[in-house]
N, C-alpha and C. Protein backbone atom coordinates (compact mmCIF):
# COMPACT_ATOMS: atom_id res chain seq x y z
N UNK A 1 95.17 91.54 99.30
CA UNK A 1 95.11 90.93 100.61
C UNK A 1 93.72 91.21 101.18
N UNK A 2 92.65 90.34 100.65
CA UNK A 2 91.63 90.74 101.70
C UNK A 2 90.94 89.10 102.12
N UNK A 3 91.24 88.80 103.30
CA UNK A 3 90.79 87.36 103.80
C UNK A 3 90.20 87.75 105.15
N UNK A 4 89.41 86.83 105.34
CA UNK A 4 88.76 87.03 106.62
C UNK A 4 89.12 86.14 108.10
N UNK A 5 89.22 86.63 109.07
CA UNK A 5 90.22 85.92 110.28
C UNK A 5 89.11 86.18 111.10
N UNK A 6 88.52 84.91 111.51
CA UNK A 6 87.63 84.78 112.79
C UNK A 6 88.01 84.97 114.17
N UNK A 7 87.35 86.10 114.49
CA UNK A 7 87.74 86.06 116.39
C UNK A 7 87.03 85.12 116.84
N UNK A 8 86.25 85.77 118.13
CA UNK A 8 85.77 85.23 119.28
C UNK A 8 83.97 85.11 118.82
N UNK A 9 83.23 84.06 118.19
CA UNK A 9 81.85 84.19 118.30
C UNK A 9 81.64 84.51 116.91
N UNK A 10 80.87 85.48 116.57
CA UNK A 10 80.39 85.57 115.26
C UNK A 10 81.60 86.81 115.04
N UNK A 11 82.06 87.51 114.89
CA UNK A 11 83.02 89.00 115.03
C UNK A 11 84.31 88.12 113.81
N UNK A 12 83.89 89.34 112.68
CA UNK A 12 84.80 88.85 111.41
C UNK A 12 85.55 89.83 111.36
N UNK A 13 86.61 89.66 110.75
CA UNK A 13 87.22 91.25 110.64
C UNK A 13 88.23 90.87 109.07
N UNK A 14 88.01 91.59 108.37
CA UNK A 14 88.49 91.81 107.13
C UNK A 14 89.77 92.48 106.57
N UNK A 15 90.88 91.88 106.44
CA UNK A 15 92.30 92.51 106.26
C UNK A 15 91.84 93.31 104.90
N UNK A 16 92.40 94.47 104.76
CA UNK A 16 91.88 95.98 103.39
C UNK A 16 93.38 96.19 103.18
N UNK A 17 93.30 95.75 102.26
CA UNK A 17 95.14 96.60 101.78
C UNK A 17 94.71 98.04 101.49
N UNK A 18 93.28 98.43 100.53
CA UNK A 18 93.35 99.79 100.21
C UNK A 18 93.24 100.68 101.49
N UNK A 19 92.36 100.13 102.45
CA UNK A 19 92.42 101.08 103.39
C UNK A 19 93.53 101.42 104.15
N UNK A 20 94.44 100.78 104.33
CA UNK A 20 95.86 100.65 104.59
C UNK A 20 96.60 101.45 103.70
N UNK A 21 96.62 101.86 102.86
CA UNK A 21 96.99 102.35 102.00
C UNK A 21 96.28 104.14 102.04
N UNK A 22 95.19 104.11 101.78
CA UNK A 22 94.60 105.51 102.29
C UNK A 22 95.14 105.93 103.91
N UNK A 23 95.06 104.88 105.06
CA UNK A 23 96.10 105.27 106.00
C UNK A 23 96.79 106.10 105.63
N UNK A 24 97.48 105.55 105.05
CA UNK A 24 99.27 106.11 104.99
C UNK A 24 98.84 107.44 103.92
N UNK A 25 98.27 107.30 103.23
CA UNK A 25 98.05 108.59 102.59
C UNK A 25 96.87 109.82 102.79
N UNK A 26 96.56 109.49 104.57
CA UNK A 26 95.68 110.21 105.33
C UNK A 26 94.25 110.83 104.52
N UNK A 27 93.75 109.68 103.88
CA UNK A 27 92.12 109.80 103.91
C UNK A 27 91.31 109.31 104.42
N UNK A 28 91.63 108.60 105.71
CA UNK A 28 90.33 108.04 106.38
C UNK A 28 89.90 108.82 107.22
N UNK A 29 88.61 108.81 107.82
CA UNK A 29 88.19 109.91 108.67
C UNK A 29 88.03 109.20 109.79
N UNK A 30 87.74 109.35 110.80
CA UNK A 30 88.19 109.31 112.39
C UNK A 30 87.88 108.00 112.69
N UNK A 31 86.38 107.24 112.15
CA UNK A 31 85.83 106.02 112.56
C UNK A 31 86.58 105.06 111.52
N UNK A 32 87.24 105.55 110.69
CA UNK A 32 87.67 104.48 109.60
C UNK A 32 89.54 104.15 110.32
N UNK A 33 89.36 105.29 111.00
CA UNK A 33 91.28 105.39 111.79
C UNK A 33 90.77 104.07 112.74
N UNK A 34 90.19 104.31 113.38
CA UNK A 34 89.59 103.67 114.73
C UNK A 34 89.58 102.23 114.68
N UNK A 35 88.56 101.98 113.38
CA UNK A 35 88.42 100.57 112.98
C UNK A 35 89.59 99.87 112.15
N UNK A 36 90.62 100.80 111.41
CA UNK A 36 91.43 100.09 111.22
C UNK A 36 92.63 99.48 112.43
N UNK A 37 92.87 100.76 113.56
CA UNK A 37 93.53 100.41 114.62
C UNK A 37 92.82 98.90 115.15
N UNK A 38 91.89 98.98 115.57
CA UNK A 38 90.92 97.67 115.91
C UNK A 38 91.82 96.66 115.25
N UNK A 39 91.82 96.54 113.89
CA UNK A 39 92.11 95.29 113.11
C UNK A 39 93.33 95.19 113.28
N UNK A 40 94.41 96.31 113.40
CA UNK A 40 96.07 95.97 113.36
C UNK A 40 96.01 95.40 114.78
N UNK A 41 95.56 95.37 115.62
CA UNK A 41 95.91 94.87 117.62
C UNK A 41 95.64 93.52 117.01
N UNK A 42 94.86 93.12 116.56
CA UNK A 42 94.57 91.95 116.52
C UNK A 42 95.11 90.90 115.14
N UNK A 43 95.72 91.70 114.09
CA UNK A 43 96.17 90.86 112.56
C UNK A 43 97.52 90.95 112.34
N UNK A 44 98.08 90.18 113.14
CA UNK A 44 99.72 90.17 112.61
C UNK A 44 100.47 90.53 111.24
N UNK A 45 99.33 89.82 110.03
CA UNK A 45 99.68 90.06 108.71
C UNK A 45 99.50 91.73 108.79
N UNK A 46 98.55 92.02 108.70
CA UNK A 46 98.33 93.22 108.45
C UNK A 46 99.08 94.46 109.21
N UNK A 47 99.74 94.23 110.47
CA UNK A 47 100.19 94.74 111.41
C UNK A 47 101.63 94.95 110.47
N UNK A 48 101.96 94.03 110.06
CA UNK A 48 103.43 93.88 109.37
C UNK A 48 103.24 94.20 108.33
N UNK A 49 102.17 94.47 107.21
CA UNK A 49 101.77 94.69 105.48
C UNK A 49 101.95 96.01 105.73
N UNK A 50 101.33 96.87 106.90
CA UNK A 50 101.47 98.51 106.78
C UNK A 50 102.76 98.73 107.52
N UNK A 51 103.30 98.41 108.34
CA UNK A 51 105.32 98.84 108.53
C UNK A 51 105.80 98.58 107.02
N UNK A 52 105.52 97.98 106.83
CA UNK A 52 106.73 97.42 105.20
C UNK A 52 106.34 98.55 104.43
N UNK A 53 104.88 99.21 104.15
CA UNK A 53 104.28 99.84 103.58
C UNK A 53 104.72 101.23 103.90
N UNK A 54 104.58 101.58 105.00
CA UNK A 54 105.57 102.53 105.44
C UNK A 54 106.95 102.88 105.28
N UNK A 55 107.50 101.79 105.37
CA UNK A 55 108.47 101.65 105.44
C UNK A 55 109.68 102.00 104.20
N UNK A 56 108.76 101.29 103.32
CA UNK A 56 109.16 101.56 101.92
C UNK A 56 108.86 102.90 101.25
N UNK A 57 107.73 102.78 101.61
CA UNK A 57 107.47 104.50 101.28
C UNK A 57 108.32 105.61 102.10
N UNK A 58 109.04 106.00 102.93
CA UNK A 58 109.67 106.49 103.60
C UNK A 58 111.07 106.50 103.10
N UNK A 59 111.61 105.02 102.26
CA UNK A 59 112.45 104.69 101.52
C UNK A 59 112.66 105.39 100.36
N UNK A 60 111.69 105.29 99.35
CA UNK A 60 111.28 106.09 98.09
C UNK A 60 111.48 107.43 98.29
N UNK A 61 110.43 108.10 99.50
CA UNK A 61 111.44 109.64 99.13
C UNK A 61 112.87 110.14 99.81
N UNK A 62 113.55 109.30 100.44
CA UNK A 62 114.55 109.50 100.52
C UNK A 62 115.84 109.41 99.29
N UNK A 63 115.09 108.60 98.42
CA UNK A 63 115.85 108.07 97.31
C UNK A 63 115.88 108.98 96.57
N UNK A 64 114.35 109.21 96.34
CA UNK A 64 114.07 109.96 95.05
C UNK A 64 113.64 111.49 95.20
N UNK A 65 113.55 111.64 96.92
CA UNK A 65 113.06 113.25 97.23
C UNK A 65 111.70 113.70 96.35
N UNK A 66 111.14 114.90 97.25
CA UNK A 66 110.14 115.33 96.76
C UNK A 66 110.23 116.32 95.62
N UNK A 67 109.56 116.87 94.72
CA UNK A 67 108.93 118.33 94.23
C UNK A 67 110.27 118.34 92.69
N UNK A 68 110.88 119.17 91.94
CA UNK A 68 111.57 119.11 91.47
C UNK A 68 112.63 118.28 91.20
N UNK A 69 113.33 118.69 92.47
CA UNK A 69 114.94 117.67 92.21
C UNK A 69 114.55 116.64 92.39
N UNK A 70 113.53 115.96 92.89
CA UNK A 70 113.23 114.75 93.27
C UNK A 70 112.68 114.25 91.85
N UNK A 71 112.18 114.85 90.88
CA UNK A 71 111.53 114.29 89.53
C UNK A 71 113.06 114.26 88.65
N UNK A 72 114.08 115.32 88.87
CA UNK A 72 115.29 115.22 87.95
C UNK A 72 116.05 114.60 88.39
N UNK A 73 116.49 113.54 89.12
CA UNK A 73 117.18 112.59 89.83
C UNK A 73 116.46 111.46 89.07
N UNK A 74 114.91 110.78 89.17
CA UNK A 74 114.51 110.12 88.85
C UNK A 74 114.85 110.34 86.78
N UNK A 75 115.07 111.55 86.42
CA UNK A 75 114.81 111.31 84.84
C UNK A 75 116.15 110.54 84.54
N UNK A 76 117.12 110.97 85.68
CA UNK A 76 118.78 110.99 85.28
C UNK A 76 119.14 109.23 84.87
């Protein structure tokens, strides 16, 4: 998912699945948080690509749990 959605004037803004993705797995550093907030106020797709993303992921370890029992559930 990376397409470009024109605002107002010259101002492009670029939908990032990976950075969306580092989101959720807390490696962006403060200006990369910032600028992605920027892009979700304004990108419906993208606003909705990281809930699902979340969402699902939140899903998965409930299913499959973390650390041990969570790997011997998955072998079963």
């Amino acid at each position: 998912m990376n397409h470009k959605k024109e605002l107002s004037g010259d101002i492009m803004m670029r939908c990032n699945f990976e950075k969306m993705v580092r989101y959720l797995d807390k490696q962006l550093n403060i200006d990369e948080k910032l600028e992605l907030f920027d892009h979700l106020d304004q990108c419906d797709v993208c606003r909705e690509a990281i809930y699902l993303l979340a969402r699902d992921r939140d899903a998965a370890l409930f299913v499959f749990g973390t650390g041990k029992a969570g790997v011997d559930r998955m072998a079963s």
